[in-house]
Each structure stands twice: as C-alpha cells, then as structure tokens.
PDB file of N, CA and C in Angstrom:
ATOM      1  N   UNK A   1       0.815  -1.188   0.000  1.00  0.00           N
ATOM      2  CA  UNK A   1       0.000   0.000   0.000  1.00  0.00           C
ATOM      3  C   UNK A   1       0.863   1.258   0.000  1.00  0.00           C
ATOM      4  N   UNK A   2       2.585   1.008  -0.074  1.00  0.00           N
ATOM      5  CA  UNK A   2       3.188   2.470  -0.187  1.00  0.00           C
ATOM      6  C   UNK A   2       3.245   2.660   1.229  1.00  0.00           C
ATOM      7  N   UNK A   3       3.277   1.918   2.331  1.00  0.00           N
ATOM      8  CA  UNK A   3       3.172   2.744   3.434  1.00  0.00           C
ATOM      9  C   UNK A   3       4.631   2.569   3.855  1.00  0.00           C
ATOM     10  N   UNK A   4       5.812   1.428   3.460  1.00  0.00           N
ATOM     11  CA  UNK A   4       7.015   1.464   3.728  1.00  0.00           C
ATOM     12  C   UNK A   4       7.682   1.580   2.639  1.00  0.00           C
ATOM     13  N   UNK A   5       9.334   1.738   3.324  1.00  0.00           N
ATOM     14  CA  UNK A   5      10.075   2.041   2.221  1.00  0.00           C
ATOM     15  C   UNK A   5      10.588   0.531   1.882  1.00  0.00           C
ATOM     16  N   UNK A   6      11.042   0.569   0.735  1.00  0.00           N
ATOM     17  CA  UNK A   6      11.892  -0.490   0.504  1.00  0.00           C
ATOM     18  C   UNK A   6      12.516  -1.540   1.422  1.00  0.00           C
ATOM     19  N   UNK A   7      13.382  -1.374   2.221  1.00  0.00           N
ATOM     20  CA  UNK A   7      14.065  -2.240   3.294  1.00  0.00           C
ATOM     21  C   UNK A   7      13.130  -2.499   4.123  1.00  0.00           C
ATOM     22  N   UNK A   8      11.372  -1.727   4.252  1.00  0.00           N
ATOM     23  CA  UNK A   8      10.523  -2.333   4.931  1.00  0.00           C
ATOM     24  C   UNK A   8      10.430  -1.257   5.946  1.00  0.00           C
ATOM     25  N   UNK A   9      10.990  -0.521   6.534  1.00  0.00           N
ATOM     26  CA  UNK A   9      10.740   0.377   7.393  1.00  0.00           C
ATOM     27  C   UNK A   9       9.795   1.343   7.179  1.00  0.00           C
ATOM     28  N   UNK A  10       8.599   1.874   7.960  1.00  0.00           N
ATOM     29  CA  UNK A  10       7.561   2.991   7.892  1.00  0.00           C
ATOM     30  C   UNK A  10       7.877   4.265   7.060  1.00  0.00           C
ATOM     31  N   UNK A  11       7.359   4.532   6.147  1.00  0.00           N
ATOM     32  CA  UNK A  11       7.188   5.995   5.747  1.00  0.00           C
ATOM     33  C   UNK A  11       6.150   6.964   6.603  1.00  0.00           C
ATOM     34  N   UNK A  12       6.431   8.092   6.288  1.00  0.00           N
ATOM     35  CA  UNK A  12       5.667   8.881   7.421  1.00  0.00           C
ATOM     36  C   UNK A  12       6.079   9.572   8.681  1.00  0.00           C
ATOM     37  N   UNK A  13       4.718   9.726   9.096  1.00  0.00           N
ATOM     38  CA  UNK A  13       4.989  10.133  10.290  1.00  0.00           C
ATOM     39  C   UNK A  13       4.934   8.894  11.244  1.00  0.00           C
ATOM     40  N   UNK A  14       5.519   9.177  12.446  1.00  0.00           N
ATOM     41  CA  UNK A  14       5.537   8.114  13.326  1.00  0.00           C
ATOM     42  C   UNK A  14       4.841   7.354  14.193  1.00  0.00           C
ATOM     43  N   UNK A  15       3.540   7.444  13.084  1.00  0.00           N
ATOM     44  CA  UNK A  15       2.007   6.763  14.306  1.00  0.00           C
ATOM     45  C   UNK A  15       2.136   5.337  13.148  1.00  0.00           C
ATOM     46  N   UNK A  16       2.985   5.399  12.194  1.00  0.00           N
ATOM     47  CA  UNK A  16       3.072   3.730  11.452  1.00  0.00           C
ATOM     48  C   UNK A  16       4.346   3.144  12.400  1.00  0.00           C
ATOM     49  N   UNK A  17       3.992   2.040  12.472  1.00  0.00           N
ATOM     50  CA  UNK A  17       5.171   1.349  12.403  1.00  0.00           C
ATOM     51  C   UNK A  17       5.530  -0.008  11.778  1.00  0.00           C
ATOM     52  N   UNK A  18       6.678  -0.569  12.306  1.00  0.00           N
ATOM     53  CA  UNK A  18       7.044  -1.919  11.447  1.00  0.00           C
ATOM     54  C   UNK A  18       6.141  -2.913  11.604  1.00  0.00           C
ATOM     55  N   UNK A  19       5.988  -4.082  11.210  1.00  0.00           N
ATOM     56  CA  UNK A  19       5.125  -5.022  11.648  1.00  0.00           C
ATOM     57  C   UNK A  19       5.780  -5.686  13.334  1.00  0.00           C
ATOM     58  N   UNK A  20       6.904  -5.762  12.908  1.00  0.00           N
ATOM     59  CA  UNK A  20       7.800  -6.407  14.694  1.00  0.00           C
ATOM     60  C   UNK A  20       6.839  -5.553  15.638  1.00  0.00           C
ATOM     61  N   UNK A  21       7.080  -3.970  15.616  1.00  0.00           N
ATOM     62  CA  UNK A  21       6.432  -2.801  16.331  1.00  0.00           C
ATOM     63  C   UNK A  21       5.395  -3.083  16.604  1.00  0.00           C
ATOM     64  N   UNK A  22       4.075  -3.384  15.629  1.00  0.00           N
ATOM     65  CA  UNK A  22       2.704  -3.388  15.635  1.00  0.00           C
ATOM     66  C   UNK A  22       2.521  -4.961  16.796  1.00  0.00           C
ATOM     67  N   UNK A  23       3.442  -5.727  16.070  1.00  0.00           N
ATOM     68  CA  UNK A  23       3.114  -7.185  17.002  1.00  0.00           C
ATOM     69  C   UNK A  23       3.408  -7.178  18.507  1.00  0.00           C
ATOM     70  N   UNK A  24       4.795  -6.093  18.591  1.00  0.00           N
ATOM     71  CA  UNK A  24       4.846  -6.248  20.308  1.00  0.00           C
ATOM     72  C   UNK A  24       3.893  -6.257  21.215  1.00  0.00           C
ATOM     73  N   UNK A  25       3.348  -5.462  21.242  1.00  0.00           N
ATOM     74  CA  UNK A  25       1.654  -5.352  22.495  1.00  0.00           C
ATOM     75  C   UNK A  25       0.981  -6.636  22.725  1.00  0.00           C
ATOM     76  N   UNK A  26       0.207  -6.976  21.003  1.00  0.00           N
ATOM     77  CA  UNK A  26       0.248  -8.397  21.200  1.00  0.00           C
ATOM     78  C   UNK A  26       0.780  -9.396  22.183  1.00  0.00           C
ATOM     79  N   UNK A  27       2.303  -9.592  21.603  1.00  0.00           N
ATOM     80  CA  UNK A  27       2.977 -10.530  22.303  1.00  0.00           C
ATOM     81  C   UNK A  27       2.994 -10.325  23.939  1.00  0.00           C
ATOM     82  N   UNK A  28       3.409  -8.996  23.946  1.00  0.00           N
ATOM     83  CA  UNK A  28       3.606  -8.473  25.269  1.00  0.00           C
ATOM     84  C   UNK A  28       2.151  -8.804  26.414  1.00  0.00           C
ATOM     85  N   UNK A  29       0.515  -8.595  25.536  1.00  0.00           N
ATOM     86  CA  UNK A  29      -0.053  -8.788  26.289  1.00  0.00           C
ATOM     87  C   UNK A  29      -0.587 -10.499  26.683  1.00  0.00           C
ATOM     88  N   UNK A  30      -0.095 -11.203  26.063  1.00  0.00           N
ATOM     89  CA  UNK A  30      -0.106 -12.450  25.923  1.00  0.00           C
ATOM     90  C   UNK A  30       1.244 -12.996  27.038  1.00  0.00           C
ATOM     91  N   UNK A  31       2.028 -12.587  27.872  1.00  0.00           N
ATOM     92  CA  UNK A  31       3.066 -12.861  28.402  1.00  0.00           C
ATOM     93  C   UNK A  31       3.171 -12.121  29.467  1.00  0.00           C
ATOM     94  N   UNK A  32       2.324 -10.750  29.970  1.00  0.00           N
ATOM     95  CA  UNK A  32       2.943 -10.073  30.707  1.00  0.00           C
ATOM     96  C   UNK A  32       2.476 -10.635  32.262  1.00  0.00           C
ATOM     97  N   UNK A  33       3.182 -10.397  33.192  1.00  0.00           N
ATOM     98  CA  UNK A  33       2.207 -10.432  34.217  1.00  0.00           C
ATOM     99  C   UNK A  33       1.232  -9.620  35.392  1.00  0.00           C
ATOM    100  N   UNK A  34       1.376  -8.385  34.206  1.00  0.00           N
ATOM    101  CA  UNK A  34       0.832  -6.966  34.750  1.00  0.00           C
ATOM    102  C   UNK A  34      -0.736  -7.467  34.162  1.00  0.00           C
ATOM    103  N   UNK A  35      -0.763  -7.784  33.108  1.00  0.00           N
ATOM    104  CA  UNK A  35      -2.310  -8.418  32.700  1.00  0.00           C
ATOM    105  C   UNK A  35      -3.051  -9.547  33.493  1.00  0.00           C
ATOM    106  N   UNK A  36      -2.297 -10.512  34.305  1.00  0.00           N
ATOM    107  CA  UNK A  36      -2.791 -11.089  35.046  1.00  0.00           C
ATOM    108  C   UNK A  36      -4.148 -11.442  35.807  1.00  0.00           C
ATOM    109  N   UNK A  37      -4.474  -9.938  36.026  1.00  0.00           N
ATOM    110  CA  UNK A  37      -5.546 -10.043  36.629  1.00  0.00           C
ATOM    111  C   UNK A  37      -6.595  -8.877  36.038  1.00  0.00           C
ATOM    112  N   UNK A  38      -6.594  -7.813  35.971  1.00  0.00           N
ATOM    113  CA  UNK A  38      -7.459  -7.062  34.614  1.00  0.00           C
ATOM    114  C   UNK A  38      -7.650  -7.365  33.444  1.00  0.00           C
ATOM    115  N   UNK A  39      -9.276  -6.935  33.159  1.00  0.00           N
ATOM    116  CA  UNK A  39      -9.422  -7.379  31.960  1.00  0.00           C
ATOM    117  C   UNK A  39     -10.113  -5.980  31.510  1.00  0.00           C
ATOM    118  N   UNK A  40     -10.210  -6.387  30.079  1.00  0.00           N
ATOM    119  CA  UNK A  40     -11.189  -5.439  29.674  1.00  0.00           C
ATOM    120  C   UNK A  40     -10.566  -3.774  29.434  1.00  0.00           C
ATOM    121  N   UNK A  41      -9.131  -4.113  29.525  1.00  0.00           N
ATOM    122  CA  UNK A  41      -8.402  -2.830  29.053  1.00  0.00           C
ATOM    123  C   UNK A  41      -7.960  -2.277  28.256  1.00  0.00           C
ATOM    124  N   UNK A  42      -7.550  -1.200  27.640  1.00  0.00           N
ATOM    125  CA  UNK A  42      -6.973  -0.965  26.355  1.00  0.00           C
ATOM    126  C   UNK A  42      -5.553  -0.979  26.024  1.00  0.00           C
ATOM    127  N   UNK A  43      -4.584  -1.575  25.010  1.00  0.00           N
ATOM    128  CA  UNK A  43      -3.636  -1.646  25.427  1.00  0.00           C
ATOM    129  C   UNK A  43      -2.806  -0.598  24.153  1.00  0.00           C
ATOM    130  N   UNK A  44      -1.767  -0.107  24.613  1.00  0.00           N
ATOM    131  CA  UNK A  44      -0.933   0.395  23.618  1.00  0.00           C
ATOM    132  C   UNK A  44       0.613   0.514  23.697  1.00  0.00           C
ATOM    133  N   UNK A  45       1.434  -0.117  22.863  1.00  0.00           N
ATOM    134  CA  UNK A  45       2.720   0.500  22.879  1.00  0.00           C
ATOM    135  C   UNK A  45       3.957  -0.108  24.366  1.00  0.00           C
ATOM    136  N   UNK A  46       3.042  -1.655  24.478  1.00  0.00           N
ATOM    137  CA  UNK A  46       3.442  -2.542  25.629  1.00  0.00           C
ATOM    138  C   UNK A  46       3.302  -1.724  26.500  1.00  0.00           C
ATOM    139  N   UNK A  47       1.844  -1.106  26.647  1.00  0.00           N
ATOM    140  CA  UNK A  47       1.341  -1.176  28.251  1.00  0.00           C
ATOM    141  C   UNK A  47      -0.326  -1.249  28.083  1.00  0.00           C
ATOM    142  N   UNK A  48      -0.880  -0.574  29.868  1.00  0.00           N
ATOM    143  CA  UNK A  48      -2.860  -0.579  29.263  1.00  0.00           C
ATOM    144  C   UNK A  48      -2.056   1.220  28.843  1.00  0.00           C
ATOM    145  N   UNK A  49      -3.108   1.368  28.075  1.00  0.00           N
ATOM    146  CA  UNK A  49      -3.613   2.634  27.369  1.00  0.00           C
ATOM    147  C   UNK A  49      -3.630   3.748  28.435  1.00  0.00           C
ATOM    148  N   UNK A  50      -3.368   4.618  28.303  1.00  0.00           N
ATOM    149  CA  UNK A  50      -3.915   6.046  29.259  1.00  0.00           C
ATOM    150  C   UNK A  50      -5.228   6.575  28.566  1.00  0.00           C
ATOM    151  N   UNK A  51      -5.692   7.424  29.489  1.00  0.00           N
ATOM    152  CA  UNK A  51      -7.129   8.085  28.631  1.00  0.00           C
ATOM    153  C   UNK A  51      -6.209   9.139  27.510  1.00  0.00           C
ATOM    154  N   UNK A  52      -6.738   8.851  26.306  1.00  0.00           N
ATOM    155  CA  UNK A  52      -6.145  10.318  25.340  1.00  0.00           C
ATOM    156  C   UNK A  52      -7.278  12.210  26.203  1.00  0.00           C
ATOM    157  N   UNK A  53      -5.671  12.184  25.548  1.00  0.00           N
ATOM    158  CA  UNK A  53      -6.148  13.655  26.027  1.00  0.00           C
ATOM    159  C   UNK A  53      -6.899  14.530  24.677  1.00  0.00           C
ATOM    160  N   UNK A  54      -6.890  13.524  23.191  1.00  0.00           N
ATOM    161  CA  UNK A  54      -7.057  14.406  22.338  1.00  0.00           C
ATOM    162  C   UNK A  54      -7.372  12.805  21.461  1.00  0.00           C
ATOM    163  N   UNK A  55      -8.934  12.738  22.150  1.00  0.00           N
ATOM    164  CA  UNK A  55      -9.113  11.645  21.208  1.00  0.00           C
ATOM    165  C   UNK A  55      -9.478  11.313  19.316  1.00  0.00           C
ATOM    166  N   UNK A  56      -9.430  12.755  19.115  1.00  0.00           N
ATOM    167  CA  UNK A  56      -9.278  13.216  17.520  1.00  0.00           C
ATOM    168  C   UNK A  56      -8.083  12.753  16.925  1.00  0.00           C
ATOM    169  N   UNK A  57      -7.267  13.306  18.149  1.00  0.00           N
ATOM    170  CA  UNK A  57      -5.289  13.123  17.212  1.00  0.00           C
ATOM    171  C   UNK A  57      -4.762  11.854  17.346  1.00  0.00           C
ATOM    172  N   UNK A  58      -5.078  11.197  16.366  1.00  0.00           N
ATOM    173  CA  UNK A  58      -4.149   9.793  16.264  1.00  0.00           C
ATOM    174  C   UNK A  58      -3.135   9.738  17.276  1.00  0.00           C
ATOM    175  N   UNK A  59      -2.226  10.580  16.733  1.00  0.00           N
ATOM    176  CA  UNK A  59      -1.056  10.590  16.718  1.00  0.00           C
ATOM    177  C   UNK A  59      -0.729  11.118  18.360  1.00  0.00           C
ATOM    178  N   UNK A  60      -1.579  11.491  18.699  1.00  0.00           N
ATOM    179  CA  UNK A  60      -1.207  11.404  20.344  1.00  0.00           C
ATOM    180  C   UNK A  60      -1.386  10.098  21.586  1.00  0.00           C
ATOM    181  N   UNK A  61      -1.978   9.241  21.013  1.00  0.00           N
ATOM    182  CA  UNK A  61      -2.327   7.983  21.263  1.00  0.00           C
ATOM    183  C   UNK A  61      -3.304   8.119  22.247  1.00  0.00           C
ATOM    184  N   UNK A  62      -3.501   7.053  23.298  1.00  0.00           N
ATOM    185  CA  UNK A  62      -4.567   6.791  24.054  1.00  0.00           C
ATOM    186  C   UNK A  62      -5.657   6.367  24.011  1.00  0.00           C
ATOM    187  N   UNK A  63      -6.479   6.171  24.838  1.00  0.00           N
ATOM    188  CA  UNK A  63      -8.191   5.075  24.532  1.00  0.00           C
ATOM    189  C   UNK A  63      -9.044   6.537  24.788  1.00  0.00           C
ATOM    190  N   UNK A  64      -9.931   6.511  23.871  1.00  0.00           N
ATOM    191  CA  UNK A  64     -11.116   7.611  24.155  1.00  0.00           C
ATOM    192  C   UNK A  64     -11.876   7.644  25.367  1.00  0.00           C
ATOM    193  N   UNK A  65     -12.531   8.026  25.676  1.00  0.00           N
ATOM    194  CA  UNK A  65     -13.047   7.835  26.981  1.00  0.00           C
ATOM    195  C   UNK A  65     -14.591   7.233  26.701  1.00  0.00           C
ATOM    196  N   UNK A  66     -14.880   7.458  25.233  1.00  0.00           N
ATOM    197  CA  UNK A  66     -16.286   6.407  24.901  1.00  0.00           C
ATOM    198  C   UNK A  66     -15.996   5.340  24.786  1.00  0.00           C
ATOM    199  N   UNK A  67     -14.956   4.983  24.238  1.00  0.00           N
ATOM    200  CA  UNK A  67     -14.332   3.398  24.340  1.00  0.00           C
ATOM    201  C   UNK A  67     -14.228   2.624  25.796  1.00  0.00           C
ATOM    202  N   UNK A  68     -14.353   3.134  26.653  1.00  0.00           N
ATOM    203  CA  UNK A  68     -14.811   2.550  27.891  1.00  0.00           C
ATOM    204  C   UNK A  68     -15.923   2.510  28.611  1.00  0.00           C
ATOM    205  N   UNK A  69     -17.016   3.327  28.079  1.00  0.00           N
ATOM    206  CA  UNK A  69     -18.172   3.687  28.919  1.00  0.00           C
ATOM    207  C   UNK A  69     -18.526   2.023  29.102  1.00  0.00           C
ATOM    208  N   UNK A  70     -19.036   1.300  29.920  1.00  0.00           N
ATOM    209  CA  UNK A  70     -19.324   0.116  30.883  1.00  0.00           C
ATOM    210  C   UNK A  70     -20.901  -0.319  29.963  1.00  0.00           C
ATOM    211  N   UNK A  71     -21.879   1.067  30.620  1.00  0.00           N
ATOM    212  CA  UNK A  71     -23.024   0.774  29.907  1.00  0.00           C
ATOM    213  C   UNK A  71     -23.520   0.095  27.947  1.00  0.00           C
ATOM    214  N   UNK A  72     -22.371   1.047  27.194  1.00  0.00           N
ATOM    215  CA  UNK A  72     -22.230   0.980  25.604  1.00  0.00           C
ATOM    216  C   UNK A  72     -22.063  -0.495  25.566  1.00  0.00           C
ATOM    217  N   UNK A  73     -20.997  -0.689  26.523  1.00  0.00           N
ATOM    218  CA  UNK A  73     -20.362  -1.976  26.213  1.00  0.00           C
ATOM    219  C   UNK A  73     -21.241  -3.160  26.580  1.00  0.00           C
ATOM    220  N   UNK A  74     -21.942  -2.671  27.241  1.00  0.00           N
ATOM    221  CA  UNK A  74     -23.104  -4.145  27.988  1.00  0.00           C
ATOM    222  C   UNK A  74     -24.325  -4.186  26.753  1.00  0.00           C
ATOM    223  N   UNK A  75     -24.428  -3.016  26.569  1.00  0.00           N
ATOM    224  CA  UNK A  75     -25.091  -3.089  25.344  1.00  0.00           C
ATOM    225  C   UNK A  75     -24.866  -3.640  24.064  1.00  0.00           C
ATOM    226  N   UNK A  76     -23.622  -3.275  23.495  1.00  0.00           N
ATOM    227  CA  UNK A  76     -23.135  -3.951  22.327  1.00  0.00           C
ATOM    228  C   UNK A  76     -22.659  -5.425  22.732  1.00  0.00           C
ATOM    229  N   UNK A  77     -22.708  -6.063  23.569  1.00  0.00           N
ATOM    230  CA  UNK A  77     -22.463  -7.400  23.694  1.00  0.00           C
ATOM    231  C   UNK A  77     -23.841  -7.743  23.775  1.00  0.00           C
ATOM    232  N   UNK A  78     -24.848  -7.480  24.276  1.00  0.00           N
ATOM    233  CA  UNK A  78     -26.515  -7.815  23.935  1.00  0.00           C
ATOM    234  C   UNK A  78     -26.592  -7.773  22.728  1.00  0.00           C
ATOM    235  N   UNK A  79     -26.611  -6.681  22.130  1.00  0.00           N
ATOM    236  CA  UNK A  79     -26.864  -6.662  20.538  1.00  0.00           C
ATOM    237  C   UNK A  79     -26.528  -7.779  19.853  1.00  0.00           C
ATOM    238  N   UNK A  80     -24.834  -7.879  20.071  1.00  0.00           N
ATOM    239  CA  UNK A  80     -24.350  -9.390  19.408  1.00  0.00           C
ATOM    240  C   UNK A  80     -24.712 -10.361  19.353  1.00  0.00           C
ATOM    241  N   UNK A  81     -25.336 -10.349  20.600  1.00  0.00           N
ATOM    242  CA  UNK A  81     -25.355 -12.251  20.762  1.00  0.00           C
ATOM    243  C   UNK A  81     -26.855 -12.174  20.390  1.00  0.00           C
ATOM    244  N   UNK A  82     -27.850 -11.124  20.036  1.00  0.00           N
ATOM    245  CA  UNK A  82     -29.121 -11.130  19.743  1.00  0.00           C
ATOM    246  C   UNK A  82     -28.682 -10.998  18.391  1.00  0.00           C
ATOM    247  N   UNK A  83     -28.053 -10.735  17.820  1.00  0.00           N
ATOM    248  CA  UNK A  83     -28.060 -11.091  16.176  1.00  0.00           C
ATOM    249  C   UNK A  83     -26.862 -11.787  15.569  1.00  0.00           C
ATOM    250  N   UNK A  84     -26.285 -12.452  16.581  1.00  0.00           N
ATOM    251  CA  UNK A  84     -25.444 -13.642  16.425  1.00  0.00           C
ATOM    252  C   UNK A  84     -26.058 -14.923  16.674  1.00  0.00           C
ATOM    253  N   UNK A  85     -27.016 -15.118  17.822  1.00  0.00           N
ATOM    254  CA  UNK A  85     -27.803 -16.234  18.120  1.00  0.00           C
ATOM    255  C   UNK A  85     -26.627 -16.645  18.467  1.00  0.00           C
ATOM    256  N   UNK A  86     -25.232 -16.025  19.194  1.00  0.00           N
ATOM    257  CA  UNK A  86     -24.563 -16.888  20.071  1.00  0.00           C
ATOM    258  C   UNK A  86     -24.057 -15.683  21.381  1.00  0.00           C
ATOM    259  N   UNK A  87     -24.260 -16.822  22.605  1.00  0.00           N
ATOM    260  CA  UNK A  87     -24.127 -16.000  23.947  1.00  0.00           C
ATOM    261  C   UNK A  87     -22.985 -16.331  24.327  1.00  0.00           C
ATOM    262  N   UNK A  88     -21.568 -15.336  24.802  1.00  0.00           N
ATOM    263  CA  UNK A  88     -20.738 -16.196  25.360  1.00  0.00           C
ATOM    264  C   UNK A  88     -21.156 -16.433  26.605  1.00  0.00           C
ATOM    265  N   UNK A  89     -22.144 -15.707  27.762  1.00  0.00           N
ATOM    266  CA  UNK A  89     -22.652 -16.116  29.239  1.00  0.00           C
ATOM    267  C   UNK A  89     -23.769 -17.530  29.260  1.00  0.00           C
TER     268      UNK A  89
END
C-alpha cells in the first residue's frame, strides 16, 4: 500500500510502524504479568492505554473515553449475541 520504504521500514509520520512494532503489544499482552488479573483494558505500545487527552489526534495515542463507557459496552455485547444467536454467558 506504499506505506514502507523499501528495506521495509515505515514511511511517514511516526504513528506507522514496522510489523515487529505493531506485534509487540500483542505478544507483550499475551506474556505479561501486569495483565494477570485485569481485563477489559486498552492496550498500547506494551502497556494498558492512558485516557487520550485528544481523542481526535491519532497521533497522540490513548483510549477515548467512549471506548470505555461500561453501559455501551453491555449493550453492544446484547446486541451481538441477539443477532449472532450466540451468547458467550
């Protein structure tokens, strides 16, 4: 898609990164033992997420603060499983 250069490294500004980059969190949250016991968090950049202070700007990172509302979320898991016809509870 043009988004790296040749040798594979990101063009741009620095909210792309390599694929190694993109996979760490992943890995990281799959291994850490800070995840242990929370769930349901946002993660970024091998850690949980902070609230963004500027949930418009990409490029400043962070979890929005609608991305956590409790209620949305109880809701959109109803929705699912009412038009999935599958419950994970």
């Amino acid at each position: 898609m043009g988004w790296t250069n040749e040798d594979g490294t990101p063009k741009g500004p620095a909210m792309y990164k390599s694929p190694e980059q993109g996979a760490a969190t992943s890995v990281w949250a799959a291994t850490s033992p800070q995840l242990a016991g929370p769930g349901g968090v946002y993660l970024e950049d091998c850690d949980i997420a902070e609230m963004a202070t500027d949930p418009f700007d990409m490029a400043t990172g962070g979890v929005a603060e609608h991305a956590t509302d409790e209620k949305d979320a109880a809701r959109l898991w109803a929705l699912s499983a009412q038009l999935t016809d599958v419950s994970a509870f």
